[in-house]
PDB file of N, CA and C in Angstrom:
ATOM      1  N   UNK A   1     -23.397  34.859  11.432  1.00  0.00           N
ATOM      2  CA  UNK A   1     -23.969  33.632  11.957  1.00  0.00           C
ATOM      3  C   UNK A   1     -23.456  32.424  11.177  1.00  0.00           C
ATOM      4  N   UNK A   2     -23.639  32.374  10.106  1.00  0.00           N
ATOM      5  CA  UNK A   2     -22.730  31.640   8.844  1.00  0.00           C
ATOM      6  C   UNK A   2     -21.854  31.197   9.143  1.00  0.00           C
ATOM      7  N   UNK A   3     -20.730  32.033   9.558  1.00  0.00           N
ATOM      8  CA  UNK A   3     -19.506  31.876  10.017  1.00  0.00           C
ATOM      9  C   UNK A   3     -19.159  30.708  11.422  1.00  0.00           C
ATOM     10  N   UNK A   4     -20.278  30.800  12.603  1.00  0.00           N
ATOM     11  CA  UNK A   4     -20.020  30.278  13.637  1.00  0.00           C
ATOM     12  C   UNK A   4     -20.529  28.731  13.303  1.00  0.00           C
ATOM     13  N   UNK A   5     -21.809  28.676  12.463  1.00  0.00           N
ATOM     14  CA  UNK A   5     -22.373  27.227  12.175  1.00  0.00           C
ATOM     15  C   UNK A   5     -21.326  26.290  11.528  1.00  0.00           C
ATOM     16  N   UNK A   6     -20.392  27.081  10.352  1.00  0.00           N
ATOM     17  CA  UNK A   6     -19.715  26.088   9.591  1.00  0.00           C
ATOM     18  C   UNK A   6     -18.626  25.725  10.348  1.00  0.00           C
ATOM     19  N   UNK A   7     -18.275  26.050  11.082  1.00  0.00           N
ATOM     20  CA  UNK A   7     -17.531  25.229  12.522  1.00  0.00           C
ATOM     21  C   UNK A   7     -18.147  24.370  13.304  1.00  0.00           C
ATOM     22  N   UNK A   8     -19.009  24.845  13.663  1.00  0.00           N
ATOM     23  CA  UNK A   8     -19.961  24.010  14.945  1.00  0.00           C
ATOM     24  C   UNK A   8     -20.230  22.696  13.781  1.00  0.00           C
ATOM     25  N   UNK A   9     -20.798  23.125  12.682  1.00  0.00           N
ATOM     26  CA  UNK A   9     -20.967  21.203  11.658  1.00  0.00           C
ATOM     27  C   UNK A   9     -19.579  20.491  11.495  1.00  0.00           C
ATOM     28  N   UNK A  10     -18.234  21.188  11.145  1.00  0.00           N
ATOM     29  CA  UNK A  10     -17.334  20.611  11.323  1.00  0.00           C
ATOM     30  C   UNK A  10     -16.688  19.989  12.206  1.00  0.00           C
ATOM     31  N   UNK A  11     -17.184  20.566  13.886  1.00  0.00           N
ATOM     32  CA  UNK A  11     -16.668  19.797  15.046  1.00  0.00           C
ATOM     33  C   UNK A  11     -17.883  18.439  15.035  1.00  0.00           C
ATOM     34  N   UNK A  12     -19.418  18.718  14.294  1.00  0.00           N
ATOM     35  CA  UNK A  12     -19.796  17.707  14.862  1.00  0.00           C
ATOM     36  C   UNK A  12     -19.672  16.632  13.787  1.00  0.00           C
ATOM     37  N   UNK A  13     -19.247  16.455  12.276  1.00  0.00           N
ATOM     38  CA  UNK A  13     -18.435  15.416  11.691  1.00  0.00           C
ATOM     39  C   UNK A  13     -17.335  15.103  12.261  1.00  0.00           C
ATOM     40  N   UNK A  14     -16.479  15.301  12.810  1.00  0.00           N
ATOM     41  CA  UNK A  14     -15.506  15.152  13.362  1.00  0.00           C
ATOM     42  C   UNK A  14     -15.968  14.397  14.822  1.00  0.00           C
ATOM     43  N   UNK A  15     -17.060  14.511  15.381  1.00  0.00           N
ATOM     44  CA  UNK A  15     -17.637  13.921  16.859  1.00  0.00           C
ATOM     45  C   UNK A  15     -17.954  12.454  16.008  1.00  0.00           C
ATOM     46  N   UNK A  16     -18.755  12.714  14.976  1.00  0.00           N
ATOM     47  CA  UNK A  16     -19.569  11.553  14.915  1.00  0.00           C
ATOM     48  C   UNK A  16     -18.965  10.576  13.843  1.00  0.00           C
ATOM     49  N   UNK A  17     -17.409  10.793  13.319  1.00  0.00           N
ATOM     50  CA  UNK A  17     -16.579   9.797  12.746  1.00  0.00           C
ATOM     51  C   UNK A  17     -16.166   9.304  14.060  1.00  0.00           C
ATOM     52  N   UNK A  18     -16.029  10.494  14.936  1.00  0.00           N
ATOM     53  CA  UNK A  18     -15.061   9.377  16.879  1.00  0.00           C
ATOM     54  C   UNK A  18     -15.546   8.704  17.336  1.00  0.00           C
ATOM     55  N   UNK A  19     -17.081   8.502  16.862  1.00  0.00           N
ATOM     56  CA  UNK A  19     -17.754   7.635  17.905  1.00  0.00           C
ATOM     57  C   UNK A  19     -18.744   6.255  17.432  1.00  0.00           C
ATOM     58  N   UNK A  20     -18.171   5.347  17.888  1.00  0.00           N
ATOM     59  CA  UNK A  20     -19.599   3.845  17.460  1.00  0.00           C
ATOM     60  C   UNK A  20     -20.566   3.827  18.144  1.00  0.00           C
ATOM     61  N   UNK A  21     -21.248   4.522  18.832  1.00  0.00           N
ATOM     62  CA  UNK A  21     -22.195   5.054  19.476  1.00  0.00           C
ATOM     63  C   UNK A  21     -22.508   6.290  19.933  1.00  0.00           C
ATOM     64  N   UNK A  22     -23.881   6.592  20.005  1.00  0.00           N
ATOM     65  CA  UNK A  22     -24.082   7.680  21.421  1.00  0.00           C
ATOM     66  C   UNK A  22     -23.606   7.748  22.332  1.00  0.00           C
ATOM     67  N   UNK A  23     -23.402   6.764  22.942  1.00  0.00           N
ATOM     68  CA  UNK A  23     -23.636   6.832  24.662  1.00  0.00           C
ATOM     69  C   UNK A  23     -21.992   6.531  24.379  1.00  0.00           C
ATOM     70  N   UNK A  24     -20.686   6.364  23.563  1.00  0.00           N
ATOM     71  CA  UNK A  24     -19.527   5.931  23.868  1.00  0.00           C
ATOM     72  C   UNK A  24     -18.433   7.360  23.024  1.00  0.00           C
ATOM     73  N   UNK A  25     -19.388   8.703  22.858  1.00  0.00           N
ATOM     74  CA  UNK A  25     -18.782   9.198  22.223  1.00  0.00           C
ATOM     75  C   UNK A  25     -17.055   9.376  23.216  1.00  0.00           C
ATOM     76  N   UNK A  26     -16.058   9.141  22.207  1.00  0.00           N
ATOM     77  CA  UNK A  26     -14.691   8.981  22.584  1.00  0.00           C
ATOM     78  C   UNK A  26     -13.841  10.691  22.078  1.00  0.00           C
ATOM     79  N   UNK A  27     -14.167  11.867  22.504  1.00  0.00           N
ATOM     80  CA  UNK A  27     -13.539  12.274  21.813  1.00  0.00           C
ATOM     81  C   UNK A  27     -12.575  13.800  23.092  1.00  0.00           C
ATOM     82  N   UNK A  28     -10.960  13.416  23.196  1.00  0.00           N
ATOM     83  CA  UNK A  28     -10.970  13.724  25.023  1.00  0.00           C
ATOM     84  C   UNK A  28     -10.952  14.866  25.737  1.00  0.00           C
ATOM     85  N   UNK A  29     -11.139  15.668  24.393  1.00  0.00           N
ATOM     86  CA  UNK A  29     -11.512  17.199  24.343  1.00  0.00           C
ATOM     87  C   UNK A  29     -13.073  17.561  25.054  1.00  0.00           C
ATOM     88  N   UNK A  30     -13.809  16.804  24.962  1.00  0.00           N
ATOM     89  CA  UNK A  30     -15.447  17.160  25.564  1.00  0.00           C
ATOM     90  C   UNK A  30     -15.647  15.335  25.810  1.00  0.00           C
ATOM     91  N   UNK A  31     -15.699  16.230  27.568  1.00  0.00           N
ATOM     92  CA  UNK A  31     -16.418  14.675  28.045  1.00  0.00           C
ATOM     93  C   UNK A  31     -17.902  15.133  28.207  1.00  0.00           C
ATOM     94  N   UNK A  32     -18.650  13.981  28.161  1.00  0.00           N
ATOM     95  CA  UNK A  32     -19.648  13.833  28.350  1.00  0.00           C
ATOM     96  C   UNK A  32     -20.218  13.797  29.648  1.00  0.00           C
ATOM     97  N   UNK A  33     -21.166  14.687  30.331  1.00  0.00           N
ATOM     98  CA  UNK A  33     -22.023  14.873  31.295  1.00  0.00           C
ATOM     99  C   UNK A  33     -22.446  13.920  31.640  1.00  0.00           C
ATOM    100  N   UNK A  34     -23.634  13.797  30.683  1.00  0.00           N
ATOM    101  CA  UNK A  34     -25.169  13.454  30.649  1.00  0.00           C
ATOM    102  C   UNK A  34     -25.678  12.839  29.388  1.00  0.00           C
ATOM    103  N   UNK A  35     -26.326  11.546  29.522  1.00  0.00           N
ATOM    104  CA  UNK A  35     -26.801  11.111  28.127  1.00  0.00           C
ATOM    105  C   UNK A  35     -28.098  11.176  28.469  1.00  0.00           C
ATOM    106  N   UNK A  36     -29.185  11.585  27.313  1.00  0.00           N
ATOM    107  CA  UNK A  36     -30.801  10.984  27.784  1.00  0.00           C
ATOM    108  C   UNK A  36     -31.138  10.951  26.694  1.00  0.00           C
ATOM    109  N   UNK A  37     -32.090   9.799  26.498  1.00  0.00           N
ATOM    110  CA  UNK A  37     -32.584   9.199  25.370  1.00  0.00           C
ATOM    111  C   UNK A  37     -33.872   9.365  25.664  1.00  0.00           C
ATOM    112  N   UNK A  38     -34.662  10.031  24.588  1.00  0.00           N
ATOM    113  CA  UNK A  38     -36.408  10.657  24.453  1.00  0.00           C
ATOM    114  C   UNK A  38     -36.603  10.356  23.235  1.00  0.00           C
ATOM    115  N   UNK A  39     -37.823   9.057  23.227  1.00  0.00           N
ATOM    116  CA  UNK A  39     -38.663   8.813  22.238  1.00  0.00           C
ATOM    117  C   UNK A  39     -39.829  10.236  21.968  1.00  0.00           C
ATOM    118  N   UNK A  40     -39.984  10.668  20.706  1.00  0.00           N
ATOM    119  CA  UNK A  40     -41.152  11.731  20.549  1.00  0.00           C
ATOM    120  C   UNK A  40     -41.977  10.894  19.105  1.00  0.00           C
ATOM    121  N   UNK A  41     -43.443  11.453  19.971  1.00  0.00           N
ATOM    122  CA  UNK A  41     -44.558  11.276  18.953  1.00  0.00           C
ATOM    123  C   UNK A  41     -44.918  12.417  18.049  1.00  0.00           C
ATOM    124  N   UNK A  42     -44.285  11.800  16.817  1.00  0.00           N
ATOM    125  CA  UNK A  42     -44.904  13.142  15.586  1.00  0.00           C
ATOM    126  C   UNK A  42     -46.261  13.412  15.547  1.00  0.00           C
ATOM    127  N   UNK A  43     -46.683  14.470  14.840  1.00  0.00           N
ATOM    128  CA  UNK A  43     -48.368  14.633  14.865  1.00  0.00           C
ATOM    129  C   UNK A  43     -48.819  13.550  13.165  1.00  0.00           C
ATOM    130  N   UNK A  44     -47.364  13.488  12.693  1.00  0.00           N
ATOM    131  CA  UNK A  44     -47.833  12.587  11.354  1.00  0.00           C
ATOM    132  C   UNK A  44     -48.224  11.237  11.673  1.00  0.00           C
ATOM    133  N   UNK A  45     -47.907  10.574  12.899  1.00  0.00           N
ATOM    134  CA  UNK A  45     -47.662   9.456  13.483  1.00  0.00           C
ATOM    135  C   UNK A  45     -46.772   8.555  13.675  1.00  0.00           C
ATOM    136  N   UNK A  46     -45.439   9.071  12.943  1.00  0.00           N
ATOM    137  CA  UNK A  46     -43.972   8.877  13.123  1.00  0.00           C
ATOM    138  C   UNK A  46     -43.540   9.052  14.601  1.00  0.00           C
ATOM    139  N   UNK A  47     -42.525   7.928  15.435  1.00  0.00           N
ATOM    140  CA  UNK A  47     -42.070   8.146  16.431  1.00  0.00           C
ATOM    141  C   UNK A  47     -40.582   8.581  15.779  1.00  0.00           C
ATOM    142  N   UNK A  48     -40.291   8.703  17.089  1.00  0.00           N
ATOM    143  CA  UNK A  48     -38.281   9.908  17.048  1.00  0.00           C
ATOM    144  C   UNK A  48     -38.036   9.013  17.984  1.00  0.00           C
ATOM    145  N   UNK A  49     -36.570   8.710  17.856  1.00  0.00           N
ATOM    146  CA  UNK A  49     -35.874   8.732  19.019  1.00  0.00           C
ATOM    147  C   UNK A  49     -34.746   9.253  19.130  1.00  0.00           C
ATOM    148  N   UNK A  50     -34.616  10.305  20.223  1.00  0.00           N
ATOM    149  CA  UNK A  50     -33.824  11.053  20.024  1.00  0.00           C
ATOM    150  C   UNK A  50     -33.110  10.920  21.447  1.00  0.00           C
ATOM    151  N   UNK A  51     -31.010  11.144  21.100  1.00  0.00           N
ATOM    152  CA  UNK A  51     -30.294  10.967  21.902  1.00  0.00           C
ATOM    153  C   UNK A  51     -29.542  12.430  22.293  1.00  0.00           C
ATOM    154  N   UNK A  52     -29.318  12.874  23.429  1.00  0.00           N
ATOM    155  CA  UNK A  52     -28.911  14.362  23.918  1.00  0.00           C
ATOM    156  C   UNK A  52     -27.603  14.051  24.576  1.00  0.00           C
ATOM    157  N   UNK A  53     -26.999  14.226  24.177  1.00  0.00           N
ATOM    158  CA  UNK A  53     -25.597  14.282  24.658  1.00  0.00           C
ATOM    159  C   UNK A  53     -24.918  15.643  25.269  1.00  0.00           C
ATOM    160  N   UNK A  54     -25.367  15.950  26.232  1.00  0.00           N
ATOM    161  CA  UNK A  54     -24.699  16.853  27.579  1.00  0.00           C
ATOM    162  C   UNK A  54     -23.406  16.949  27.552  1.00  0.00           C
ATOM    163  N   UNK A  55     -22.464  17.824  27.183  1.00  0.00           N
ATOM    164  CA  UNK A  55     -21.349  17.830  27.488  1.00  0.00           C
ATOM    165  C   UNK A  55     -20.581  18.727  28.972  1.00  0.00           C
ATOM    166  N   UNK A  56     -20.092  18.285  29.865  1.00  0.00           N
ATOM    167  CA  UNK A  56     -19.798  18.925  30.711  1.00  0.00           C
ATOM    168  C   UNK A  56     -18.735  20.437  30.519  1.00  0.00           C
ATOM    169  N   UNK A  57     -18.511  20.882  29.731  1.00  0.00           N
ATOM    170  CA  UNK A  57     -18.114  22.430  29.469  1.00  0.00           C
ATOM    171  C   UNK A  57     -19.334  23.499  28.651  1.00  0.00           C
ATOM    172  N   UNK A  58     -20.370  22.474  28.804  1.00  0.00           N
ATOM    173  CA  UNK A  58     -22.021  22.775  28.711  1.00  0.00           C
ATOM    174  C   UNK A  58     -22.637  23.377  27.530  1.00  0.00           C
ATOM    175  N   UNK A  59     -21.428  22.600  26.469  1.00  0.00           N
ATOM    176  CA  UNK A  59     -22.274  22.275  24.828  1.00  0.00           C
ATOM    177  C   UNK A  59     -23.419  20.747  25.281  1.00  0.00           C
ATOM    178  N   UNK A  60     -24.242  21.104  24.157  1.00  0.00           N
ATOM    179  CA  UNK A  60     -24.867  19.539  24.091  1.00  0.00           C
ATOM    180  C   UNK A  60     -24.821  19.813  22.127  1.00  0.00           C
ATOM    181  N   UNK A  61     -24.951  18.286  22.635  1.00  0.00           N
ATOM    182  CA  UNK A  61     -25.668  17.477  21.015  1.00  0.00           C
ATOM    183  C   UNK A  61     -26.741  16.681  20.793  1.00  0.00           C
ATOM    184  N   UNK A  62     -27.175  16.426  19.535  1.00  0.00           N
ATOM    185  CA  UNK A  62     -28.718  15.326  19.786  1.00  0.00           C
ATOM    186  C   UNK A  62     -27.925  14.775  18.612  1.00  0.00           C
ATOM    187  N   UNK A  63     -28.701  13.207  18.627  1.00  0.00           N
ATOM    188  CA  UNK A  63     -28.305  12.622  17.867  1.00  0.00           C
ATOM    189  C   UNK A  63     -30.037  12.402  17.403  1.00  0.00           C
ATOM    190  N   UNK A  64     -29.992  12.580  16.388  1.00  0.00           N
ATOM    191  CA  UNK A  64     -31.617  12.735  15.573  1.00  0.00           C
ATOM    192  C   UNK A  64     -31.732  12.049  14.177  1.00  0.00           C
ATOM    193  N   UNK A  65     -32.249  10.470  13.957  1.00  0.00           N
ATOM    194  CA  UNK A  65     -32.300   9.978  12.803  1.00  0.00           C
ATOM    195  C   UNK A  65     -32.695  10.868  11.685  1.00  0.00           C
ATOM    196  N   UNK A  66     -32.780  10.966  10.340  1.00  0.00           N
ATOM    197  CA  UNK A  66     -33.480  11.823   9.834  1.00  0.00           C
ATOM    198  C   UNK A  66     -33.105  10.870   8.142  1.00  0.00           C
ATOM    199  N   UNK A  67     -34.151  10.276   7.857  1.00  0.00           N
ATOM    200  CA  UNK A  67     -34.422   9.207   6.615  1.00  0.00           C
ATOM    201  C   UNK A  67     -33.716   8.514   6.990  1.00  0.00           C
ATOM    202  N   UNK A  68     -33.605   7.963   7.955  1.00  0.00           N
ATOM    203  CA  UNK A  68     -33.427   6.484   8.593  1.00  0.00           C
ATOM    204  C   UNK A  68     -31.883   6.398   9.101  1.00  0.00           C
ATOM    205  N   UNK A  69     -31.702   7.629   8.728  1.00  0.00           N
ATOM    206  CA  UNK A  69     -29.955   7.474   9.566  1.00  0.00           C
ATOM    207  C   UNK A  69     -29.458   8.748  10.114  1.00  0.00           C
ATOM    208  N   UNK A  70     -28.881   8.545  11.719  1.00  0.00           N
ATOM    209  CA  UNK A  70     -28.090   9.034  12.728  1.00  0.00           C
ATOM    210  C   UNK A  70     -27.820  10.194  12.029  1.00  0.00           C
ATOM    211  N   UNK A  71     -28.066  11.357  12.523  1.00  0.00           N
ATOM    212  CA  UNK A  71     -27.193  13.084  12.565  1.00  0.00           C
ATOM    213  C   UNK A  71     -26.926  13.426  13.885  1.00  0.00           C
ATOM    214  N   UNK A  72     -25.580  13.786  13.433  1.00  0.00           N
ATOM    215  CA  UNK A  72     -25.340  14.268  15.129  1.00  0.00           C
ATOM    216  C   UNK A  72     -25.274  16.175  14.692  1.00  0.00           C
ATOM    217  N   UNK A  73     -26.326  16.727  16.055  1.00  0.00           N
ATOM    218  CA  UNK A  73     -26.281  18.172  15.623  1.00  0.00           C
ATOM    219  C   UNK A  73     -25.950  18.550  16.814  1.00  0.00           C
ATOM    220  N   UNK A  74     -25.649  20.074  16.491  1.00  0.00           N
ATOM    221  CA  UNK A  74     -24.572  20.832  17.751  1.00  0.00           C
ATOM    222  C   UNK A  74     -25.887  21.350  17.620  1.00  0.00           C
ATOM    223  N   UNK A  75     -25.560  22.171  19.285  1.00  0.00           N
ATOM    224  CA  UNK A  75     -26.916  22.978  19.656  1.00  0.00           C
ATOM    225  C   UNK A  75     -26.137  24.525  19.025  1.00  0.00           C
ATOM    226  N   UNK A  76     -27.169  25.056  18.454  1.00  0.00           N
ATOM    227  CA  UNK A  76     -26.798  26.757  18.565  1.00  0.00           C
ATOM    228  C   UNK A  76     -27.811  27.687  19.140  1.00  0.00           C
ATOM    229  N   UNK A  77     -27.262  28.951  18.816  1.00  0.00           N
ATOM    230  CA  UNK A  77     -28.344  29.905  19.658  1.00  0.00           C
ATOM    231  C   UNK A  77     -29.473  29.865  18.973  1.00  0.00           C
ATOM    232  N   UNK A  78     -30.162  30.121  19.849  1.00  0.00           N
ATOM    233  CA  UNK A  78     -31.834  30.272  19.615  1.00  0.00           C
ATOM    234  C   UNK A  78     -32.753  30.888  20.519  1.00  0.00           C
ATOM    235  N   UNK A  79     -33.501  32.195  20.352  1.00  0.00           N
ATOM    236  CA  UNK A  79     -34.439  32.664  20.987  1.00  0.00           C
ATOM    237  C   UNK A  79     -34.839  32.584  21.740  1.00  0.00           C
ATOM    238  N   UNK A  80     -35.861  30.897  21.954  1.00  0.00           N
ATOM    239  CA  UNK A  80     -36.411  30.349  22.593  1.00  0.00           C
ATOM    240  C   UNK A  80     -36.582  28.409  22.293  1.00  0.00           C
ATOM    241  N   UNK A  81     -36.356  27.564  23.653  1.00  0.00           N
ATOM    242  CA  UNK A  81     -35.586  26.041  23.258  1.00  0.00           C
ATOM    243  C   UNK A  81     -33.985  26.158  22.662  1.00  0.00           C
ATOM    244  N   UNK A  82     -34.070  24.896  22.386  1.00  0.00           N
ATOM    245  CA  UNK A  82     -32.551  24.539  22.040  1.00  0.00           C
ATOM    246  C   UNK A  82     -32.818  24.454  20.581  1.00  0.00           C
ATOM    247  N   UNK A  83     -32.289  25.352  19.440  1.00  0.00           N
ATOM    248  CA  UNK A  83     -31.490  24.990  18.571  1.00  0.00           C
ATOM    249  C   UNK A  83     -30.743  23.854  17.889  1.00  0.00           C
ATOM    250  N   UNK A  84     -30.745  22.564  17.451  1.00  0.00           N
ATOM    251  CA  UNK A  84     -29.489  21.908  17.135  1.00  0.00           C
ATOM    252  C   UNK A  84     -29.233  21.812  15.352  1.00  0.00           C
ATOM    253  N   UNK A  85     -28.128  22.005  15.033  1.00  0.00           N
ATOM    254  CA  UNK A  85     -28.039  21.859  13.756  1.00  0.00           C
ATOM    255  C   UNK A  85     -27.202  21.316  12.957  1.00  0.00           C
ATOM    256  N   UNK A  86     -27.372  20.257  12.043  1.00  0.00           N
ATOM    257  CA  UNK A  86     -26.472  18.963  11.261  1.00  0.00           C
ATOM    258  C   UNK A  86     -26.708  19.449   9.833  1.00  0.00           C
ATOM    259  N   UNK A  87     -26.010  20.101   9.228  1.00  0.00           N
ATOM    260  CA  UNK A  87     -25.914  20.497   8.063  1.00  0.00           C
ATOM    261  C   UNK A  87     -27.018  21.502   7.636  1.00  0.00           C
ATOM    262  N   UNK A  88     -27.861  20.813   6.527  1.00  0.00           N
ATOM    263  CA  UNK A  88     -29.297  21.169   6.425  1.00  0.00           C
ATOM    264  C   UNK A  88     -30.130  21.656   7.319  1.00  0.00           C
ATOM    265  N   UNK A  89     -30.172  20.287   8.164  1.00  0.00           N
ATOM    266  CA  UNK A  89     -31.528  20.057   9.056  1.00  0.00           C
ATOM    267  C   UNK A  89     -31.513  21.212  10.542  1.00  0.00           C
ATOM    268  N   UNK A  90     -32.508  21.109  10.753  1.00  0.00           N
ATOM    269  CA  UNK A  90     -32.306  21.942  12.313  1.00  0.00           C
ATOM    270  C   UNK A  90     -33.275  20.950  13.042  1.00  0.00           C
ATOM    271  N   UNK A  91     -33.174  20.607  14.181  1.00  0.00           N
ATOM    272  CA  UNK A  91     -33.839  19.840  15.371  1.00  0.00           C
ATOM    273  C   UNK A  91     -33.930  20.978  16.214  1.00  0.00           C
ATOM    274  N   UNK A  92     -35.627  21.484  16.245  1.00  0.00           N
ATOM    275  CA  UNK A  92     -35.879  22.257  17.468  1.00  0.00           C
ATOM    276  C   UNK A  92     -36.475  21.670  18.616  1.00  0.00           C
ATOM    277  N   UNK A  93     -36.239  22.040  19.923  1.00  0.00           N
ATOM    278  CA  UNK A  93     -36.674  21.208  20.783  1.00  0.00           C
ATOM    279  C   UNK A  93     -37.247  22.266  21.763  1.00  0.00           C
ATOM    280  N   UNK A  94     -38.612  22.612  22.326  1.00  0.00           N
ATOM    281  CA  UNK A  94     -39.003  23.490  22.810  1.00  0.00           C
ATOM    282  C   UNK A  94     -39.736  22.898  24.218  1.00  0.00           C
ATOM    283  N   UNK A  95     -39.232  22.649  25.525  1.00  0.00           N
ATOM    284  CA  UNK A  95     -39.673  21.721  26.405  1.00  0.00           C
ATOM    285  C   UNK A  95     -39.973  20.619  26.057  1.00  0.00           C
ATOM    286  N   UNK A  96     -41.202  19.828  26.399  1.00  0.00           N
ATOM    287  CA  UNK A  96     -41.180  18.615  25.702  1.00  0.00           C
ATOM    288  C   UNK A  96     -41.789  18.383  23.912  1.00  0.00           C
ATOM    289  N   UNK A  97     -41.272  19.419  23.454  1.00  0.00           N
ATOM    290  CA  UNK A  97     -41.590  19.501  21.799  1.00  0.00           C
ATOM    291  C   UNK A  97     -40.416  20.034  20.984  1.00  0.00           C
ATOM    292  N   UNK A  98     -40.411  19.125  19.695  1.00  0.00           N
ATOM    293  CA  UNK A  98     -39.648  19.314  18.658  1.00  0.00           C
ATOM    294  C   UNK A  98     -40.195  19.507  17.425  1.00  0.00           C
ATOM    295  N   UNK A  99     -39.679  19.765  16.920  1.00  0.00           N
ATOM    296  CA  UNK A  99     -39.687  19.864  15.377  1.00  0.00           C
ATOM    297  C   UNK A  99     -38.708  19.826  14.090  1.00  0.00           C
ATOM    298  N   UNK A 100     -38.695  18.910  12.822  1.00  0.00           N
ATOM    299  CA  UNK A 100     -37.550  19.047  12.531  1.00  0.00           C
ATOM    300  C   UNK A 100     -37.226  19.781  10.817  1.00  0.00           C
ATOM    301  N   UNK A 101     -36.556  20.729  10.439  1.00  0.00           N
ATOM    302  CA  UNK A 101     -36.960  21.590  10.048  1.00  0.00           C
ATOM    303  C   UNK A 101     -35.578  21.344   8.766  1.00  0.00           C
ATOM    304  N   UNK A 102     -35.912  21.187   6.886  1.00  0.00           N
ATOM    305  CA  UNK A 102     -34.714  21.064   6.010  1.00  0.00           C
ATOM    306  C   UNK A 102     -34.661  22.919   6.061  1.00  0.00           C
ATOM    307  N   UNK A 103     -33.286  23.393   6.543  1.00  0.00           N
ATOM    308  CA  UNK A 103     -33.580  24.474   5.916  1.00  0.00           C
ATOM    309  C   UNK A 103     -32.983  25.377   4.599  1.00  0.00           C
ATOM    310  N   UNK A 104     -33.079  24.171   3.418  1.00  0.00           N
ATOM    311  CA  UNK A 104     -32.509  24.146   2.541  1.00  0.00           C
ATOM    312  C   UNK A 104     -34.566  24.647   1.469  1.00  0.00           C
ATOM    313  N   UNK A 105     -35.110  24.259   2.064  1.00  0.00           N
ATOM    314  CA  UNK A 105     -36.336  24.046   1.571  1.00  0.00           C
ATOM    315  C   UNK A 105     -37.226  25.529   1.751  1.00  0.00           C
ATOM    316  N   UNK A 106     -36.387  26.520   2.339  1.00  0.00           N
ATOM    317  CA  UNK A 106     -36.556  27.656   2.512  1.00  0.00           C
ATOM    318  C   UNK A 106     -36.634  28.493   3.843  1.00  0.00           C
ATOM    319  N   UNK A 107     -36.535  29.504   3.931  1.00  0.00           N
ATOM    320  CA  UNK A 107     -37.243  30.012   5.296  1.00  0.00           C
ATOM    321  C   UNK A 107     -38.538  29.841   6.191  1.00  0.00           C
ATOM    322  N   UNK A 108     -40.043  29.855   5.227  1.00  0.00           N
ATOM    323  CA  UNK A 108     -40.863  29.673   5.631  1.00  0.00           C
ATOM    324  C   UNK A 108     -41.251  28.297   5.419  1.00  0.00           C
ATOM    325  N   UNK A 109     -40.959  27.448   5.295  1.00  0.00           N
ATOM    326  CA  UNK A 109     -41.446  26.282   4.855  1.00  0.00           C
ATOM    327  C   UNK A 109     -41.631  25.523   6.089  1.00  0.00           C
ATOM    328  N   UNK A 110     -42.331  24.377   5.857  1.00  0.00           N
ATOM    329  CA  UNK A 110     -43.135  23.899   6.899  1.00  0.00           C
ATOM    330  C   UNK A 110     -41.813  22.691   7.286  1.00  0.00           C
ATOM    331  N   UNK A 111     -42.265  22.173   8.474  1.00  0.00           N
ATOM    332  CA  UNK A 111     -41.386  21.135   9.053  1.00  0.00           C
ATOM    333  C   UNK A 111     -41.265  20.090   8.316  1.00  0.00           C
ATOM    334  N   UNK A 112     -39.949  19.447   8.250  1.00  0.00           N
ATOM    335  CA  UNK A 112     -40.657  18.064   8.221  1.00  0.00           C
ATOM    336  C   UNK A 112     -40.904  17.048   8.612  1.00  0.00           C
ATOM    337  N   UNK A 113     -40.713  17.102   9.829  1.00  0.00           N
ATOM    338  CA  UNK A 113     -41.264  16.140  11.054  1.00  0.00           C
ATOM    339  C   UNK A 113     -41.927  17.619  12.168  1.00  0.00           C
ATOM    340  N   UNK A 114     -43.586  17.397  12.282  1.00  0.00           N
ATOM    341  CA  UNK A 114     -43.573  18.634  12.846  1.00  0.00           C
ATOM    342  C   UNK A 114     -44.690  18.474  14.437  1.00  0.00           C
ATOM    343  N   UNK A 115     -44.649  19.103  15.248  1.00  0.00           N
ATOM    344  CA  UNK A 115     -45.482  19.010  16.605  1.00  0.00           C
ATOM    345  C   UNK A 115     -44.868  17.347  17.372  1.00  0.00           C
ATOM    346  N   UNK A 116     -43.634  16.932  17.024  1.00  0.00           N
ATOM    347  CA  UNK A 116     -43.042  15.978  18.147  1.00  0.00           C
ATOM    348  C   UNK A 116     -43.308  15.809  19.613  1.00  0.00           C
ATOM    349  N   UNK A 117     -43.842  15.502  20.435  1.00  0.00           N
ATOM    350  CA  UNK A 117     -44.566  15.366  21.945  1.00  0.00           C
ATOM    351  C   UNK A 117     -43.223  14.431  22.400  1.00  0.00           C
ATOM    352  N   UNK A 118     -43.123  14.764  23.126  1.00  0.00           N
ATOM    353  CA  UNK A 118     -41.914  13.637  24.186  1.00  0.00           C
ATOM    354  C   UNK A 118     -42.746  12.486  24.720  1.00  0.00           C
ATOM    355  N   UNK A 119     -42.784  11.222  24.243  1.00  0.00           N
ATOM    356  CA  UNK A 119     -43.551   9.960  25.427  1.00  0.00           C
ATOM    357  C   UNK A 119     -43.250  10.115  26.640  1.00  0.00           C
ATOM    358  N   UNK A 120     -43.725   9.801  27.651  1.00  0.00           N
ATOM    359  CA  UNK A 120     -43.148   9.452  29.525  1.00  0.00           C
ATOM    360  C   UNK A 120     -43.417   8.688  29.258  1.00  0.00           C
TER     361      UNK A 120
END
């Protein structure tokens, strides 16, 4: 598993030096689908805003602040929801819920942005 992530973080440094935005990622290997932008309410009382970048050969990415600045994470496999992961961090997104998870801080350890609700 090791093996497939430290690629997937290297394509997405490589996405997110190509691009001055979300919505303009330039890079001509993966065009972009679909953009959608979802504000989520933490249960701490922190809002998210989080950007999903759809790629039409049907990778996605989120772009997920995390201490006040932009990560762009590749989605990987996962059980159940989407997976995304930017180094450390993992952004889980389970219908309209996330959670965002250091997993440097251990296996069991608690979130640290945790029970995210999607606004309508």
């Amino acid at each position: 598993m090791l093996k497939l992530i430290r690629p997937l973080c290297v394509v997405a440094i490589l996405l997110a030096a190509s691009t001055a935005s979300a919505d303009t990622l330039k890079l001509p290997q993966i065009q972009l689908a679909k953009t959608i932008k979802q504000t989520y309410q933490c249960a701490d009382g922190k809002s998210l805003q989080v950007t999903y970048l759809n790629a039409a050969n049907g990778q996605s990415f989120a772009l997920v602040p995390v201490n006040g600045k932009p990560l762009l994470f590749v989605d990987t496999v996962a059980a159940s929801g989407v997976r995304y992961q930017a180094g450390r961090y993992v952004w889980w997104s389970k219908g309209n819920d996330g959670d965002l998870y250091d997993v440097m801080q251990g296996e069991n350890a608690a979130p640290v942005l945790a029970g995210c609700s999607a606004v309508k």
